[in-house]
N, C-alpha and C. Protein backbone atom coordinates (compact mmCIF):
# COMPACT_ATOMS: atom_id res chain seq x y z
N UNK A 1 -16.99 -12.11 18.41
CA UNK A 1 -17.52 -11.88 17.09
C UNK A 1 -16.35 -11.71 16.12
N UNK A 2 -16.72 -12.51 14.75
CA UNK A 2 -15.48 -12.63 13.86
C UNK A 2 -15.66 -11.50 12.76
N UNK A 3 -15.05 -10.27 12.96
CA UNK A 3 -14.77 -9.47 11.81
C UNK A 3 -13.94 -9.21 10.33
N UNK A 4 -14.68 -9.36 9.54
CA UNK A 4 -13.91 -9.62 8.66
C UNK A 4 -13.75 -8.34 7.22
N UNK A 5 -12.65 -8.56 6.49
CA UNK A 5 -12.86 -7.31 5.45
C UNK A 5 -14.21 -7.22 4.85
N UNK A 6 -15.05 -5.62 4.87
CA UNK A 6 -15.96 -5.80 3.89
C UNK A 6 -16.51 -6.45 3.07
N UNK A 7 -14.90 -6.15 1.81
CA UNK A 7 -14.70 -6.67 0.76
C UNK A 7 -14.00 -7.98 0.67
N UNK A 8 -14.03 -8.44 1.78
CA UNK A 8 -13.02 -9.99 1.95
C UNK A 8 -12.93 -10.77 0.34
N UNK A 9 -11.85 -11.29 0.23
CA UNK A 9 -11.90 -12.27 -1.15
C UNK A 9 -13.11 -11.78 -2.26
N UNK A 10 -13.75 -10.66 -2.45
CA UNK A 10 -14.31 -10.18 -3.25
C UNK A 10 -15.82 -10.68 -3.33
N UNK A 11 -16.02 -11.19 -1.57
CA UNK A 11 -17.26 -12.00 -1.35
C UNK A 11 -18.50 -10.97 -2.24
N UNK A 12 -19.46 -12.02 -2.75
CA UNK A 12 -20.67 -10.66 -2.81
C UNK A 12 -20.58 -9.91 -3.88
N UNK A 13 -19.51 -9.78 -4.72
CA UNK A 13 -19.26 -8.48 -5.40
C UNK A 13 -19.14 -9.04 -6.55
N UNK A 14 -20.10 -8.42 -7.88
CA UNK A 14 -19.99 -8.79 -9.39
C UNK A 14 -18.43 -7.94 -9.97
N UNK A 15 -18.41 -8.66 -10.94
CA UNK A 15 -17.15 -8.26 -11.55
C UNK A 15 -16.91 -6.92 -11.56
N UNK A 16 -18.56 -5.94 -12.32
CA UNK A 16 -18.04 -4.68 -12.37
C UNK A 16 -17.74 -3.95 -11.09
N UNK A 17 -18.60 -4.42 -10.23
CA UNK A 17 -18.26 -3.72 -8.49
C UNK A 17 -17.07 -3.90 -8.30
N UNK A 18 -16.24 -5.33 -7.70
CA UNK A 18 -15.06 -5.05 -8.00
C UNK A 18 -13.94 -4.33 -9.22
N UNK A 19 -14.08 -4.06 -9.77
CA UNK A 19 -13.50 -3.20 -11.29
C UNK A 19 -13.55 -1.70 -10.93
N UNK A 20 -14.89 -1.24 -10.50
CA UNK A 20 -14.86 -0.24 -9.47
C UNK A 20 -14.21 0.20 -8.26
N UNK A 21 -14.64 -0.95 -7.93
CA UNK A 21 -13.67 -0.73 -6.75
C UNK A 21 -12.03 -0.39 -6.71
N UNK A 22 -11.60 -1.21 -8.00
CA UNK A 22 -10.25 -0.95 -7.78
C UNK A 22 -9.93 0.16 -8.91
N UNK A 23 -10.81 0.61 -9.31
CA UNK A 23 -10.30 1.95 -10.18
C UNK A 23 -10.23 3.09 -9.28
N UNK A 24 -11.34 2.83 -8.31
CA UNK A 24 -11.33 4.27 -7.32
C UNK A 24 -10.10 3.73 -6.30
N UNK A 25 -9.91 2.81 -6.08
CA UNK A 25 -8.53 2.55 -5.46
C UNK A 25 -7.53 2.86 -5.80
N UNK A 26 -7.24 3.23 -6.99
CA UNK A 26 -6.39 3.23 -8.03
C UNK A 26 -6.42 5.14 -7.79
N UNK A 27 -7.61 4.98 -7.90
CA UNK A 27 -7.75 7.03 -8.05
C UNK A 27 -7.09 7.87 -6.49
N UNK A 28 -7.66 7.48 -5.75
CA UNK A 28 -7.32 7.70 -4.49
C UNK A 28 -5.67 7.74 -4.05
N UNK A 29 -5.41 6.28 -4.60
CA UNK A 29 -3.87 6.12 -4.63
C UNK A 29 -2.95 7.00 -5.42
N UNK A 30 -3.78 7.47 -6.37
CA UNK A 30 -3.02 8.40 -6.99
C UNK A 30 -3.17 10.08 -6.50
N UNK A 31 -4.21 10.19 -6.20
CA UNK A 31 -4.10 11.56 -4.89
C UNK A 31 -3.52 11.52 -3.96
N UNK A 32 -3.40 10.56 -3.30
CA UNK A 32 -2.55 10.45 -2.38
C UNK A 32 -0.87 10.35 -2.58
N UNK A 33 -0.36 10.47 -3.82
CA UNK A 33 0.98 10.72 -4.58
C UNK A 33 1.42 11.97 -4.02
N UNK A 34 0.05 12.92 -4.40
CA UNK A 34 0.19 14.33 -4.12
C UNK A 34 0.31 15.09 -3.19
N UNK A 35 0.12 14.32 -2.05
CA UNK A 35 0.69 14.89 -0.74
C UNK A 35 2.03 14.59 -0.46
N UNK A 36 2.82 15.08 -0.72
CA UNK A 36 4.08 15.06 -0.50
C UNK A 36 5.03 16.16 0.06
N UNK A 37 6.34 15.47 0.53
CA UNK A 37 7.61 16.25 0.84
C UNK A 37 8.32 15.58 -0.36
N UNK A 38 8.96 16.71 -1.62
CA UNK A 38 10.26 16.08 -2.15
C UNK A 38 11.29 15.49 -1.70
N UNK A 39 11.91 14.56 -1.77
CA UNK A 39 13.11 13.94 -1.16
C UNK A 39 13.56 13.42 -2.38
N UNK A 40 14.54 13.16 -3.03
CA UNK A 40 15.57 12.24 -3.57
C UNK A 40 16.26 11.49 -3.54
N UNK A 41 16.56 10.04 -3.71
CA UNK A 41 15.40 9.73 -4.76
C UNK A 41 14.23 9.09 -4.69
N UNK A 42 13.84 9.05 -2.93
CA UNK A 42 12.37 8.90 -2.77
C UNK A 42 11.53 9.95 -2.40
N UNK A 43 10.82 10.15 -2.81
CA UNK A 43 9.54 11.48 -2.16
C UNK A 43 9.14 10.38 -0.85
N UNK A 44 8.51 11.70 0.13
CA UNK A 44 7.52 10.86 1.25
C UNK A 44 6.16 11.53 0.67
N UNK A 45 5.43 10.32 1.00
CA UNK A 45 4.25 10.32 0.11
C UNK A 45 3.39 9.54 1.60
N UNK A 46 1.87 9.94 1.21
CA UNK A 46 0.44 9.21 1.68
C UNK A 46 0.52 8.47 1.06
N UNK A 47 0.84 7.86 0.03
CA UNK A 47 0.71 6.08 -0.52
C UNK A 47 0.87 5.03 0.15
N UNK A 48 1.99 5.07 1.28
CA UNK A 48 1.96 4.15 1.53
C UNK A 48 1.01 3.83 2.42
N UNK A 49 0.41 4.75 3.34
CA UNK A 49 -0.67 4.44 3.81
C UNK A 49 -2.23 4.11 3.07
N UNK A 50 -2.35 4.54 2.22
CA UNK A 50 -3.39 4.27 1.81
C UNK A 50 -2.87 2.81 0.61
N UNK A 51 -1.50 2.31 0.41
CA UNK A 51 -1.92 1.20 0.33
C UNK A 51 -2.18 0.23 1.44
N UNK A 52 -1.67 0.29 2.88
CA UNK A 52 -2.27 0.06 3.71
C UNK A 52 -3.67 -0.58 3.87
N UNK A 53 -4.29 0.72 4.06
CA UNK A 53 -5.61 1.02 4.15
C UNK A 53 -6.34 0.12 2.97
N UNK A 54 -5.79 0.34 1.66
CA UNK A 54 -6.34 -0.34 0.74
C UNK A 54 -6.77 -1.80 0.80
N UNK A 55 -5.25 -2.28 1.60
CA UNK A 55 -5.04 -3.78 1.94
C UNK A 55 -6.48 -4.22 2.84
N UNK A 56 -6.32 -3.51 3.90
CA UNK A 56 -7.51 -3.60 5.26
C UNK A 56 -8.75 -3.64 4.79
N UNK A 57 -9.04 -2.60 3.59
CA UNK A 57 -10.64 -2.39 3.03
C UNK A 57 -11.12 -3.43 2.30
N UNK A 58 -10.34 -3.50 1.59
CA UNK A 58 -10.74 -4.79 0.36
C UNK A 58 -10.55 -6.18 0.74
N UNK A 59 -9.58 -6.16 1.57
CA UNK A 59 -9.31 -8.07 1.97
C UNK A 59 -8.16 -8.21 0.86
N UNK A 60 -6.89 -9.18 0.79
CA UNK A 60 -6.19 -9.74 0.12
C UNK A 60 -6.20 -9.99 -1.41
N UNK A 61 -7.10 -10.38 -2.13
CA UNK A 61 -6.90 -10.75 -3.28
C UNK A 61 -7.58 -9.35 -4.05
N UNK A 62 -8.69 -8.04 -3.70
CA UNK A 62 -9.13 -7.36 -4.46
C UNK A 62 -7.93 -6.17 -3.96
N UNK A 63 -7.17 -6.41 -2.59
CA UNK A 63 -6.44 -5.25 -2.64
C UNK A 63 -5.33 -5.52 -3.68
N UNK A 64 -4.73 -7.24 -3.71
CA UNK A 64 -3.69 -6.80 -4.43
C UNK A 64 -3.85 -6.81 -5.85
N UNK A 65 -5.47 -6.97 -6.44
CA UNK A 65 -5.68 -6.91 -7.83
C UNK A 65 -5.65 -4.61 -8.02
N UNK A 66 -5.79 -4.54 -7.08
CA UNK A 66 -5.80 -2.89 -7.26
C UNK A 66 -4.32 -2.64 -7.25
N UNK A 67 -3.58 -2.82 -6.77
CA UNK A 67 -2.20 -2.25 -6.31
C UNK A 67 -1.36 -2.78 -7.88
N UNK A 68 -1.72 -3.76 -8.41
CA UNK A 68 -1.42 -4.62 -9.57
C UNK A 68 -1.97 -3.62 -10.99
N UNK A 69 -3.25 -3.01 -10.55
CA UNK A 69 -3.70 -2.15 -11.80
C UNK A 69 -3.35 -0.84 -11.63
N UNK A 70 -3.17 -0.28 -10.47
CA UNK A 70 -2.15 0.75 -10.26
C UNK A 70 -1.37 0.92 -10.80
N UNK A 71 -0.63 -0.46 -10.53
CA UNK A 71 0.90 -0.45 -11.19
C UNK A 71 1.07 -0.55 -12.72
N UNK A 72 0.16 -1.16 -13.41
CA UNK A 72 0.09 -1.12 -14.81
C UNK A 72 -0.56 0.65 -15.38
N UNK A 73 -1.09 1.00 -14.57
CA UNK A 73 -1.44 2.38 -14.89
C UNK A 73 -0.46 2.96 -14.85
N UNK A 74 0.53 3.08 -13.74
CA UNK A 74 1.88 3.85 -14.24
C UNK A 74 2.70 3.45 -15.04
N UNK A 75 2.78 2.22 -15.69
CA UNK A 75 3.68 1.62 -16.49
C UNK A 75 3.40 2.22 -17.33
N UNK A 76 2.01 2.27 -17.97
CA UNK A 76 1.47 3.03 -19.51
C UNK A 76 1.63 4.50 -19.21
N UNK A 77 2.31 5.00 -18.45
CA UNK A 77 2.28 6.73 -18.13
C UNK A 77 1.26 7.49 -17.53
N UNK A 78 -0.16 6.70 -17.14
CA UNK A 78 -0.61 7.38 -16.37
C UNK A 78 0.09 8.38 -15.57
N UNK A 79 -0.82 9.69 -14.60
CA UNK A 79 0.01 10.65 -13.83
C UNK A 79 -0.43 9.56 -12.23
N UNK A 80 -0.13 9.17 -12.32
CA UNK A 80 -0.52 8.11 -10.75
C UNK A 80 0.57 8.48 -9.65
N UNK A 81 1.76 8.89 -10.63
CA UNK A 81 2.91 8.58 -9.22
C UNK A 81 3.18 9.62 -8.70
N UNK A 82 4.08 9.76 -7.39
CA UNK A 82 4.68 11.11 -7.01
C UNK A 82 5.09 12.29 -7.76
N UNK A 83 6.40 11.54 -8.94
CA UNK A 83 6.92 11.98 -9.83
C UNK A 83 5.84 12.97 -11.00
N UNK A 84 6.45 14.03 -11.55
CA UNK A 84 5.66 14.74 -12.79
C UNK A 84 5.64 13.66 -14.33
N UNK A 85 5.71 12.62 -13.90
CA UNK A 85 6.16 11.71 -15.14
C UNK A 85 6.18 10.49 -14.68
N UNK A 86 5.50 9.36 -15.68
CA UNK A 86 5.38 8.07 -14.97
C UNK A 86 6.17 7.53 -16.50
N UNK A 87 5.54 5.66 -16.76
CA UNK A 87 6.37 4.66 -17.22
C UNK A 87 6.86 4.18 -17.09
N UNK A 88 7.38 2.84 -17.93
CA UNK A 88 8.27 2.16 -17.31
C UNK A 88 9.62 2.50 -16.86
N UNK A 89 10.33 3.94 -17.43
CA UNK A 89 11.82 4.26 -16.65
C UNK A 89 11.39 4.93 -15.20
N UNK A 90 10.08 5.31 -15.09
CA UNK A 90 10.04 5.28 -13.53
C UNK A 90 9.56 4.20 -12.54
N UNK A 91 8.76 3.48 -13.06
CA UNK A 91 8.54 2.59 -12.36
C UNK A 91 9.81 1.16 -12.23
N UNK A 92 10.40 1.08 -13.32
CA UNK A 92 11.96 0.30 -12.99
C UNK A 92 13.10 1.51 -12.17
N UNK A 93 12.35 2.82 -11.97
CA UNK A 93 14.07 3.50 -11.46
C UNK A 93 14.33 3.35 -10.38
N UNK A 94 14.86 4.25 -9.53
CA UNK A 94 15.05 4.26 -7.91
C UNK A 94 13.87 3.67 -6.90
N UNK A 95 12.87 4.43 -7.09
CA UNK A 95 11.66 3.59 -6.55
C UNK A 95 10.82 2.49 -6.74
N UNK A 96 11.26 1.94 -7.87
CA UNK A 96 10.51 0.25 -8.58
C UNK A 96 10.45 -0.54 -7.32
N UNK A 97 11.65 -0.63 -6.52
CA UNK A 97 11.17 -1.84 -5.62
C UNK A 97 10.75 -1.70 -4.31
N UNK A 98 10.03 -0.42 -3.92
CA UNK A 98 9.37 0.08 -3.38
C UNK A 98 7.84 -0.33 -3.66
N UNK A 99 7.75 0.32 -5.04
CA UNK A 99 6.47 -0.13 -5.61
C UNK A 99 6.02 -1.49 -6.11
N UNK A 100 7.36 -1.92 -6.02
CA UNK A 100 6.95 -3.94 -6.10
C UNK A 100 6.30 -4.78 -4.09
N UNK A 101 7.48 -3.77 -3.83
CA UNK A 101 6.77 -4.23 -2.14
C UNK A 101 5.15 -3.56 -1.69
N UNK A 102 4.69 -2.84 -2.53
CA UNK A 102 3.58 -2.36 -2.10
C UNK A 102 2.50 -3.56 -2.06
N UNK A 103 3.16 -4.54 -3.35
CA UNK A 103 1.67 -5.77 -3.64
C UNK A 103 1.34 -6.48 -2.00
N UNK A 104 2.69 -6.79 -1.76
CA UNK A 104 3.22 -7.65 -0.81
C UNK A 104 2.32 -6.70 0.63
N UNK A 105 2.69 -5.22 0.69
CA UNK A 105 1.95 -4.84 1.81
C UNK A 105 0.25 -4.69 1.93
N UNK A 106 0.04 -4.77 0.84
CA UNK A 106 -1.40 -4.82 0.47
C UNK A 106 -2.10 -6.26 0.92
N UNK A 107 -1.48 -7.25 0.31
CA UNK A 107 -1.71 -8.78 0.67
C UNK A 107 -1.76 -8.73 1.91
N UNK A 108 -0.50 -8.77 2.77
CA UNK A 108 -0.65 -8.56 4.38
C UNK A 108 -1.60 -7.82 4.61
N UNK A 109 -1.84 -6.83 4.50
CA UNK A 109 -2.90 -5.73 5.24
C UNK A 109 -4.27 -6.62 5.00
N UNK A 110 -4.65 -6.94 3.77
CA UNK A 110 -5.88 -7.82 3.30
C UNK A 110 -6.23 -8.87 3.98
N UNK A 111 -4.97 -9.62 4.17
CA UNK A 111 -5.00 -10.90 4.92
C UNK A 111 -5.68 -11.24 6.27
N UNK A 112 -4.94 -9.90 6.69
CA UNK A 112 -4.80 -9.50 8.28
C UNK A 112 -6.95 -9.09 8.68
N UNK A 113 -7.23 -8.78 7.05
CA UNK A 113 -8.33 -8.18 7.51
C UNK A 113 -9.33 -9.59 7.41
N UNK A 114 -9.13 -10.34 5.72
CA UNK A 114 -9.70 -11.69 5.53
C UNK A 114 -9.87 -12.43 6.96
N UNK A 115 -8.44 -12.40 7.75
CA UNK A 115 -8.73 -13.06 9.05
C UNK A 115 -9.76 -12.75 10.67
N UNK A 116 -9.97 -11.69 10.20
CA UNK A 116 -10.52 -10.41 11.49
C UNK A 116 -9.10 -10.89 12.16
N UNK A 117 -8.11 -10.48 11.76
CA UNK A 117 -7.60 -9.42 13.11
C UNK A 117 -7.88 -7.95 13.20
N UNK A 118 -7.48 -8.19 14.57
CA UNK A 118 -8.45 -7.12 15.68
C UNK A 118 -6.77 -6.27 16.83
N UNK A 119 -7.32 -5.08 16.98
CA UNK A 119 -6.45 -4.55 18.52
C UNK A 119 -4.84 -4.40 17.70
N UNK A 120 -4.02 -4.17 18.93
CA UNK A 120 -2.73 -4.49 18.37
C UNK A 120 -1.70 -4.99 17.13
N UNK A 121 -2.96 -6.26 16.77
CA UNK A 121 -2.21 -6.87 15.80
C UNK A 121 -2.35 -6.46 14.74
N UNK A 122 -3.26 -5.33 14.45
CA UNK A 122 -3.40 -4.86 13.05
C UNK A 122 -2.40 -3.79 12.94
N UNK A 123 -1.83 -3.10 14.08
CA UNK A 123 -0.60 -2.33 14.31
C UNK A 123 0.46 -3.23 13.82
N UNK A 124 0.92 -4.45 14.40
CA UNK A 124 1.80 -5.40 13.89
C UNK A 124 1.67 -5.54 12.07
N UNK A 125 1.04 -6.11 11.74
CA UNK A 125 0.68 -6.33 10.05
C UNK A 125 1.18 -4.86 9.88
N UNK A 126 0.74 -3.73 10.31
CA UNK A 126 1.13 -2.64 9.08
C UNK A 126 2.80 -2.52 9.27
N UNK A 127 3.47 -2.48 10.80
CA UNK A 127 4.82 -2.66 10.45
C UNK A 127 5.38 -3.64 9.66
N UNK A 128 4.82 -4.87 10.20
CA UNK A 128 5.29 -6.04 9.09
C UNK A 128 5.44 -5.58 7.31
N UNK A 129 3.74 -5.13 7.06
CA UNK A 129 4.10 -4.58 5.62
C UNK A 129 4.74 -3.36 5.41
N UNK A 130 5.09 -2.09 6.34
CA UNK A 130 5.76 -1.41 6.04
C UNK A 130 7.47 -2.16 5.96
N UNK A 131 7.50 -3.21 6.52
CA UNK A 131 8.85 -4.08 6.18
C UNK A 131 9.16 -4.32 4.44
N UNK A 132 7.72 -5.19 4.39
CA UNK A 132 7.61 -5.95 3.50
C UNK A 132 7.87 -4.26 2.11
N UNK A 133 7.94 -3.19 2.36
CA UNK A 133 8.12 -2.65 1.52
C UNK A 133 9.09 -2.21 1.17
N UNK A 134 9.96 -1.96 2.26
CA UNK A 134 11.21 -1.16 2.65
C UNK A 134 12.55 -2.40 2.04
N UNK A 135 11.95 -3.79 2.55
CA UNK A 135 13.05 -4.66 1.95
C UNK A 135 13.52 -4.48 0.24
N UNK A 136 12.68 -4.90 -0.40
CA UNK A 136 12.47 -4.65 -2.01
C UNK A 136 13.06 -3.22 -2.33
N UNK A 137 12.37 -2.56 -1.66
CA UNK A 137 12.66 -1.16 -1.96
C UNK A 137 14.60 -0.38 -1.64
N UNK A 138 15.21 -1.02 -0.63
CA UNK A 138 16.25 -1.21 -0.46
C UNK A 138 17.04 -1.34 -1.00
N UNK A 139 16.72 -2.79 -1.59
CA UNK A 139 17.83 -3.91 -2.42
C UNK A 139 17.57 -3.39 -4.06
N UNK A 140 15.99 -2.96 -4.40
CA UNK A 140 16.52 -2.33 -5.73
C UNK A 140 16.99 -0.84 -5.45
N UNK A 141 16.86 0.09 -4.48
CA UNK A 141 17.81 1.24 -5.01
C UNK A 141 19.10 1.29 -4.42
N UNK A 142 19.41 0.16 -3.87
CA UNK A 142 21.43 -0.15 -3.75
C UNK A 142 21.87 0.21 -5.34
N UNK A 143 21.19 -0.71 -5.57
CA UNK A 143 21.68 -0.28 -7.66
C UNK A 143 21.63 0.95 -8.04
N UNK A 144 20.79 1.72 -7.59
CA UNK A 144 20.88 3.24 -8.07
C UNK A 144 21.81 4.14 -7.15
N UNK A 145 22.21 3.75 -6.06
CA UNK A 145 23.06 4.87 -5.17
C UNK A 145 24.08 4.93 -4.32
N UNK A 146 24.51 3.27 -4.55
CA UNK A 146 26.29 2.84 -4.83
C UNK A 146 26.33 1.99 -3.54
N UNK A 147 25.31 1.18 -3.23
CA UNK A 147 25.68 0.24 -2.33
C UNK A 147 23.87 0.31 -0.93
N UNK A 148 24.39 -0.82 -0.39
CA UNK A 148 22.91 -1.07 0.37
C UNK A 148 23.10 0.25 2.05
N UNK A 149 24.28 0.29 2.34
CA UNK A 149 24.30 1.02 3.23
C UNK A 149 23.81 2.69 3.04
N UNK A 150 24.20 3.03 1.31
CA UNK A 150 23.89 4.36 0.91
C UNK A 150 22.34 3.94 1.08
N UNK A 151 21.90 2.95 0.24
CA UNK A 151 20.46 2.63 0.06
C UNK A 151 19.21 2.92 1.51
N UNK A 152 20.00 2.63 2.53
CA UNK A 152 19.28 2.40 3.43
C UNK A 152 19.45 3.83 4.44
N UNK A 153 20.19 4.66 4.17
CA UNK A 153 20.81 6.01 4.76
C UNK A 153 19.77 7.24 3.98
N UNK A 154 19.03 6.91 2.47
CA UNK A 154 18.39 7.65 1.44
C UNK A 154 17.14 6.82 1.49
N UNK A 155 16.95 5.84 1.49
CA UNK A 155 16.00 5.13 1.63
C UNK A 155 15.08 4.26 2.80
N UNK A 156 15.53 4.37 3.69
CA UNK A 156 14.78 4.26 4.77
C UNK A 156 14.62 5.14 6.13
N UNK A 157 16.33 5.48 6.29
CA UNK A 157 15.83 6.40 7.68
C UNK A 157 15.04 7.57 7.69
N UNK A 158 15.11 8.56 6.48
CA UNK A 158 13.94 9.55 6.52
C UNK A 158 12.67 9.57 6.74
N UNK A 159 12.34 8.02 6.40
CA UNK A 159 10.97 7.72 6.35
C UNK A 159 10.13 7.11 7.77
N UNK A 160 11.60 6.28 8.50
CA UNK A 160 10.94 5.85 9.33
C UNK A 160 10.09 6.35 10.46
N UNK A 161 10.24 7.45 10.99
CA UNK A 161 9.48 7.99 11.82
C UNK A 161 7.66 8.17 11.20
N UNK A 162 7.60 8.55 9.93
CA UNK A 162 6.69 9.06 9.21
C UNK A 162 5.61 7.62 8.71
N UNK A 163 6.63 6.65 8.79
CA UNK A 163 6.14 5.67 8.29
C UNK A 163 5.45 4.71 9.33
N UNK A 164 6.14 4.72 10.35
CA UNK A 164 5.46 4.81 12.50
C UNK A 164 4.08 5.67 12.55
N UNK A 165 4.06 6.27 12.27
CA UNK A 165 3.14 7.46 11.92
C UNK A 165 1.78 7.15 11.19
N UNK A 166 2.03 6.44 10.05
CA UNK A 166 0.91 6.19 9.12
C UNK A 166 0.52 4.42 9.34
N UNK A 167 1.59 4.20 9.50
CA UNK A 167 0.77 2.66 10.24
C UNK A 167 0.42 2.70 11.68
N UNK A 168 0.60 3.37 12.43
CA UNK A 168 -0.19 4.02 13.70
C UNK A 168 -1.83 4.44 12.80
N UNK A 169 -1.76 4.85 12.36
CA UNK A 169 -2.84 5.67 11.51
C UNK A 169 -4.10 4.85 10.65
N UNK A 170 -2.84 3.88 10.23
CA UNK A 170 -3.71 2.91 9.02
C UNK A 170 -4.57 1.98 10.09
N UNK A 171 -3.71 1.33 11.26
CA UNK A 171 -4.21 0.48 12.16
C UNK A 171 -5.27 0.96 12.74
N UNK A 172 -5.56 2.29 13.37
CA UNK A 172 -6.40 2.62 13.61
C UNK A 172 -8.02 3.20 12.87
N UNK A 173 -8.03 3.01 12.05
CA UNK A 173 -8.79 3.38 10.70
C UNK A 173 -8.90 1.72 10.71
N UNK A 174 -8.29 1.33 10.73
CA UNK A 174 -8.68 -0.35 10.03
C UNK A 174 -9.17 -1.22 10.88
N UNK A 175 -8.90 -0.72 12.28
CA UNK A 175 -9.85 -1.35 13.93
C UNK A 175 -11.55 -0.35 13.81
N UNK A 176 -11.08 0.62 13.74
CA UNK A 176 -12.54 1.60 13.59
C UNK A 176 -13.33 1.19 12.25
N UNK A 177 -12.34 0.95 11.37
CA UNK A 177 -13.35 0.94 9.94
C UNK A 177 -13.91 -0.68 9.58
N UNK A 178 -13.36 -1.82 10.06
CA UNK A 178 -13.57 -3.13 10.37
C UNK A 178 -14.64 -3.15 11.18
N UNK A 179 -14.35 -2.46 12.20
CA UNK A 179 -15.90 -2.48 13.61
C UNK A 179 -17.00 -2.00 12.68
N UNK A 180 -16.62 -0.78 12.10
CA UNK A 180 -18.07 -0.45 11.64
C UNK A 180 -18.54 -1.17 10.70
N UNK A 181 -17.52 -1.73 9.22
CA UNK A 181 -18.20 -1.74 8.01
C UNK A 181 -18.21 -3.37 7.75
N UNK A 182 -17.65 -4.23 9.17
CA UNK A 182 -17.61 -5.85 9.15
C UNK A 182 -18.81 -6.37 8.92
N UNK A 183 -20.28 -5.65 9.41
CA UNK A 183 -21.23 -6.08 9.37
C UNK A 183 -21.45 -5.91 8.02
N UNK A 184 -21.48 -5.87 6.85
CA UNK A 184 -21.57 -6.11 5.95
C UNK A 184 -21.02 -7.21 4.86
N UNK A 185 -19.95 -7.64 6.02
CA UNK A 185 -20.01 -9.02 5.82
C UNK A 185 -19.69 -10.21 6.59
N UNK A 186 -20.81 -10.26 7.37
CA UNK A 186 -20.54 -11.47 8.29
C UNK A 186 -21.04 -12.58 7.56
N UNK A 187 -20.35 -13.68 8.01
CA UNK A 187 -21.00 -14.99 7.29
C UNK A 187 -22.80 -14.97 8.01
């Protein structure tokens, strides 16, 4: 049996449902800011899992239209992000290309779901997109903290265990939450 995202390619769904959908995506994502450990100059945050998750729920094109209005919500200063302060000097600062790799992990996660994958491989996709985030995110804060080796010493090893952790987490939520909520959209 072929499982597929719910929300696959936005099957089924009038404009305002999707619009909904990605505002409460949007909302969620931004509670999930709030669970945090401070770190400098990245916080560890539930975002990245629940963009994850976001990816898996919606399917590819409505996750990455959410992760896209997210991101314009913090551009205009919404309180969306980790930080006590959003806009564009936070969303271009240390963490911008973090939050540019999020589209990218969302797409994968969506994809992964558009396709019914199933078991293991939805474990695979979330490391893949926890890649797909960490690269971007890397190469823009070399610019902020004097080279890619500092970048990757402040910017990735703290996270990685945590980040094992939540795509362990997301995968499993996204095998359980696919089984249950696929039937709602089988061809």
């Amino acid at each position: 049996m072929l499982i597929r995202s719910p929300l696959a390619a936005s099957k089924g769904l009038a404009l305002w449902q999707a619009v909904v959908l990605a505002v409460l995506g949007t909302a969620v994502l931004a509670l999930s800011s709030k669970v945090q450990v401070p770190l400098y100059p990245v916080p560890i945050t539930f975002q990245t899992a629940v963009v994850l998750l976001i990816g898996f729920a919606y399917g590819s094109r409505l996750a990455v239209a959410t992760i896209l209005l997210f991101l314009g919500e913090a551009l205009l200063g919404l309180p969306v992000l980790a930080l006590p302060i959003a806009g564009p000097a936070v969303v271009f600062g240390p963490t911008g290309g973090y939050l540019a790799g999020w589209i990218a992990a969302a797409f994968l996660c969506g994809l992964a779901a558009d396709r019914g994958m199933r078991g293991w491989r939805l474990f695979a996709v979330t490391l893949a997109a926890s890649a797909a985030i960490y690269l971007p995110g890397v190469l823009w804060l070399s610019g902020f903290v004097g080279g890619f080796g500092k970048a990757i010493a402040v910017g990735v090893v703290p996270f990685l265990l945590g980040d094992l952790l939540k795509s362990a987490l997301a995968a499993a939520a996204a095998e359980l939450g696919l089984a249950r909520l696929g039937t709602l959209n089988r061809p």
